[in-house]
C-alpha atoms as a PDB file:
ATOM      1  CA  UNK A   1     104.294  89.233  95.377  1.00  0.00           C
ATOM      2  CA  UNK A   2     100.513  89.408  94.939  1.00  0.00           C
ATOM      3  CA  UNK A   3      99.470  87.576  98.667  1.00  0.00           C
ATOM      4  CA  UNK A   4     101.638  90.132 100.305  1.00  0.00           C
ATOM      5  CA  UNK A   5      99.434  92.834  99.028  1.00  0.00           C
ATOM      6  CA  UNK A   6      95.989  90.602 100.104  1.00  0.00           C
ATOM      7  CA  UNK A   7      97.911  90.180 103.003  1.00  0.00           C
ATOM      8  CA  UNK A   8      98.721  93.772 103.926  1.00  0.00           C
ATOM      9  CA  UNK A   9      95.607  94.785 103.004  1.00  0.00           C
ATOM     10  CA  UNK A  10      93.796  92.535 105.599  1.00  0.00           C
ATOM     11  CA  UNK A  11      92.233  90.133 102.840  1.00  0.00           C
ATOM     12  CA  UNK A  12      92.052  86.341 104.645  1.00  0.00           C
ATOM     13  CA  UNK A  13      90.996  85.051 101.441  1.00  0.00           C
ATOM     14  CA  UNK A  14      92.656  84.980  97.493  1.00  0.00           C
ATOM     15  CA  UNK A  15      92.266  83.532  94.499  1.00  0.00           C
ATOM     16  CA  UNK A  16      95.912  84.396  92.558  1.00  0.00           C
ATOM     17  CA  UNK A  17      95.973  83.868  88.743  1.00  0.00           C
ATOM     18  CA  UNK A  18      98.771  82.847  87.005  1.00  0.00           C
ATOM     19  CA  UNK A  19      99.929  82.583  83.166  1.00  0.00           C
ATOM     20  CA  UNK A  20     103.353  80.523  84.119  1.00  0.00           C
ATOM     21  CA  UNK A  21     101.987  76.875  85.046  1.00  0.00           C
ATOM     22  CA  UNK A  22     105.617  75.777  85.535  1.00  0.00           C
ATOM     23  CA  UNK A  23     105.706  78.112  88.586  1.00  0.00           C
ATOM     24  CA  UNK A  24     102.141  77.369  89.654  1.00  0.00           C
ATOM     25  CA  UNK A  25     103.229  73.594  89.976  1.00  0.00           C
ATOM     26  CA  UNK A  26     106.416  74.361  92.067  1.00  0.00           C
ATOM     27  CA  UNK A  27     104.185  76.907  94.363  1.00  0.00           C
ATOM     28  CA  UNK A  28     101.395  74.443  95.142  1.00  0.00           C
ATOM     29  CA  UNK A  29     101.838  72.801  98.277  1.00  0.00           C
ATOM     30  CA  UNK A  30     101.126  69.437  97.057  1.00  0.00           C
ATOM     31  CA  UNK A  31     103.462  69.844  94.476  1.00  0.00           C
ATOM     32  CA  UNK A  32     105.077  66.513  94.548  1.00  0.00           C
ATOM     33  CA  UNK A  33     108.312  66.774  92.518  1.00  0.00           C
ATOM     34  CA  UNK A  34     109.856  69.717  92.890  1.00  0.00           C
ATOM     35  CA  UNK A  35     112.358  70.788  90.112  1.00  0.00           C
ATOM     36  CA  UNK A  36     113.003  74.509  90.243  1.00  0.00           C
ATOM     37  CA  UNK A  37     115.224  74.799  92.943  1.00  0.00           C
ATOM     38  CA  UNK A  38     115.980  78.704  92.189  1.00  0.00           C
ATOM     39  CA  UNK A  39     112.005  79.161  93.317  1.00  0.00           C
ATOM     40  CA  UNK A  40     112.685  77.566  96.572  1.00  0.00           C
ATOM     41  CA  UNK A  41     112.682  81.047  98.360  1.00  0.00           C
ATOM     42  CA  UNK A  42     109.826  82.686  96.339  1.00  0.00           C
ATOM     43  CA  UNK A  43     107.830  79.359  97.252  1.00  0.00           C
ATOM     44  CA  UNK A  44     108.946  79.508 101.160  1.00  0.00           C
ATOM     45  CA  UNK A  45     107.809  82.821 101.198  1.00  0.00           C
ATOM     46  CA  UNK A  46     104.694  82.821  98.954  1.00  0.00           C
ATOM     47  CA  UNK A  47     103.146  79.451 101.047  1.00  0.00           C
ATOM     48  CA  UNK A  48     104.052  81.502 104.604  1.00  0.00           C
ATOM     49  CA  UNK A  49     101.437  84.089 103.186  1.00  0.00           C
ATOM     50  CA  UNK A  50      99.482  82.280 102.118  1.00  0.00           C
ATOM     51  CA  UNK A  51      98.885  80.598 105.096  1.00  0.00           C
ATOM     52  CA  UNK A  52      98.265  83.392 106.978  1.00  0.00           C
ATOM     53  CA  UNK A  53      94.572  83.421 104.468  1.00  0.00           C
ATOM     54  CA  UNK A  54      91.305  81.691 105.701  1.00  0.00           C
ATOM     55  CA  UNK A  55      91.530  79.868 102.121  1.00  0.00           C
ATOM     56  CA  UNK A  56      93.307  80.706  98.441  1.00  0.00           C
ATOM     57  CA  UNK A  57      93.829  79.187  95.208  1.00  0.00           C
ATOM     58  CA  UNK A  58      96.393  79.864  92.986  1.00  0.00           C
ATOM     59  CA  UNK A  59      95.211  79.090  88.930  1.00  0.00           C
ATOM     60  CA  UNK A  60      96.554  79.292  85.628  1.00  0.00           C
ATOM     61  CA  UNK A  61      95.071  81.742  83.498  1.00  0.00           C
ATOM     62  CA  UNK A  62      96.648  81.469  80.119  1.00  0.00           C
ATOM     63  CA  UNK A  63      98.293  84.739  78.777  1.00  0.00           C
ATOM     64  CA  UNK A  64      95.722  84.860  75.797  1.00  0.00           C
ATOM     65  CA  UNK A  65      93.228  85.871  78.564  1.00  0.00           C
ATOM     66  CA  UNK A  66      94.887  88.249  80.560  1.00  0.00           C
ATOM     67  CA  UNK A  67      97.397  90.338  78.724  1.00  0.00           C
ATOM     68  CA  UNK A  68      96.999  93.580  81.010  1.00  0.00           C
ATOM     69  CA  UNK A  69      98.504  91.405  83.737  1.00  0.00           C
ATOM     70  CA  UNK A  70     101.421  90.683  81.661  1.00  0.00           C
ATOM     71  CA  UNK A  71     101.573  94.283  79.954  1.00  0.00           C
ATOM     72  CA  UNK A  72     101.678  95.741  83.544  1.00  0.00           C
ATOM     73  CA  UNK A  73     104.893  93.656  84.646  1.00  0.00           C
ATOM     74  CA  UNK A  74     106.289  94.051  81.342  1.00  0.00           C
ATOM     75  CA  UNK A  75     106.306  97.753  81.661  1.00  0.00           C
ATOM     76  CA  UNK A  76     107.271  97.939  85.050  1.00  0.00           C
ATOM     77  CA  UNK A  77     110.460  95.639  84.254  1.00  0.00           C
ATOM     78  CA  UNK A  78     111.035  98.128  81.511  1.00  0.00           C
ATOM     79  CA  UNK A  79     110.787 101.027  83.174  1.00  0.00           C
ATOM     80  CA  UNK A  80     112.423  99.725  86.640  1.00  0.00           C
ATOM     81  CA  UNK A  81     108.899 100.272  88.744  1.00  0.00           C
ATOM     82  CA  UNK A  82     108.563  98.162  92.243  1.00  0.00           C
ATOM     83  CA  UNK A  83     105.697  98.294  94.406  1.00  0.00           C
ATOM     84  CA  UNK A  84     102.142  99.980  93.903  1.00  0.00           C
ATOM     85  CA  UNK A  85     101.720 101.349  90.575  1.00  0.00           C
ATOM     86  CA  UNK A  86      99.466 104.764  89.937  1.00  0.00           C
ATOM     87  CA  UNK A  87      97.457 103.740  87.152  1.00  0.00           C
ATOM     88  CA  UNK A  88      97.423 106.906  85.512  1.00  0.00           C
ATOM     89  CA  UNK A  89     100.907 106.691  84.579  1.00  0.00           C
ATOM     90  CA  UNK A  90      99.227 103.696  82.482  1.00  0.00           C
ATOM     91  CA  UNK A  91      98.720 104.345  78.913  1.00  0.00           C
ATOM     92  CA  UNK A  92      95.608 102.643  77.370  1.00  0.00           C
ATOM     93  CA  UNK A  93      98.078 100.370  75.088  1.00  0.00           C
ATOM     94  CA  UNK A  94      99.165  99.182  78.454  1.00  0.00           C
ATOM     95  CA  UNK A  95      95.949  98.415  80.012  1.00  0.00           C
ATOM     96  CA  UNK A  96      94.832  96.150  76.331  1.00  0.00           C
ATOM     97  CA  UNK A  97      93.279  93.084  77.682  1.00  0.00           C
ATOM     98  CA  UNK A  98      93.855  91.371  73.766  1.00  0.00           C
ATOM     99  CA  UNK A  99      97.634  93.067  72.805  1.00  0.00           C
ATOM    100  CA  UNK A 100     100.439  92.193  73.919  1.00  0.00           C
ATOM    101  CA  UNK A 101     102.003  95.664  74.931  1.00  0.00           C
ATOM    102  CA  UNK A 102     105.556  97.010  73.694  1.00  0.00           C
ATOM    103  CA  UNK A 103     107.482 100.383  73.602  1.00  0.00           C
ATOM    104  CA  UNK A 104     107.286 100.575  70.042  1.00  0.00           C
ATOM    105  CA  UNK A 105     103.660  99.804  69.541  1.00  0.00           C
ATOM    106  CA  UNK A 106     102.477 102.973  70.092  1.00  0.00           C
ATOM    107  CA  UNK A 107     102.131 106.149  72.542  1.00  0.00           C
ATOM    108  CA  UNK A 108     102.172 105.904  76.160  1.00  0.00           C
ATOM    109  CA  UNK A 109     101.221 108.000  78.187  1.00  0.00           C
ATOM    110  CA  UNK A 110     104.192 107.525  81.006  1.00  0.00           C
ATOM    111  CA  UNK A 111     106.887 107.595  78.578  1.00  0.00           C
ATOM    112  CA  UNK A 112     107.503 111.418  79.531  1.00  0.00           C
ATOM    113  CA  UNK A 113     108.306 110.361  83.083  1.00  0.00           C
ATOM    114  CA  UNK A 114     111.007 108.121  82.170  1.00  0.00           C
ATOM    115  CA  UNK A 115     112.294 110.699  79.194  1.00  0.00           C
ATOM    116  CA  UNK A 116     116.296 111.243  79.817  1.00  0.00           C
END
């Protein structure tokens, strides 16, 4: 979770984007009617952070405008990474602010790590 990292990193302040408004509405404190029920642990955790911080926001920023957000998780759900990732085990596909990144769209460069 992003305000863990702001948090271990001794941050008391974070703006966190978001391209799922669904799960920016059931995060939100002031969120009034909750209907996710699965997130009620993520949310738990994520506002105990958060309020840890001086002061944070947490925005949507639609997909269209961030895509090496998305490309990042994407490949790391693909290719089972958790935590910090090095990146220059990025490709530049990968790291595309305007594609949407995929195995088959082209070379990257840590496909050799992950080679069987």
């Amino acid at each position: 979770m992003a305000v863990e990292l702001v948090d271990s990193m001794g941050y008391d302040q974070a703006l966190l984007h978001c391209d799922n408004l669904i799960v920016i509405n059931e995060l939100k404190p002031q969120a009034k009617a909750r209907s996710l029920f699965k997130l009620d642990a993520a949310r738990n955790r994520f506002l105990k952070r958060c309020s840890k911080l001086r002061s944070w926001d947490l925005i949507h920023t639609p997909r269209t405008y961030n895509f090496i957000a998305h490309n990042i998780a994407k490949w790391a759900k693909f290719t089972n990474i958790v935590g910090n990732i090095n990146r220059l085990n990025l490709g530049t596909k990968i790291l595309d602010d305007y594609v949407e990144w995929s195995r088959d769209n082209g070379c990257w460069i840590a496909s050799c790590l992950f080679c069987v």
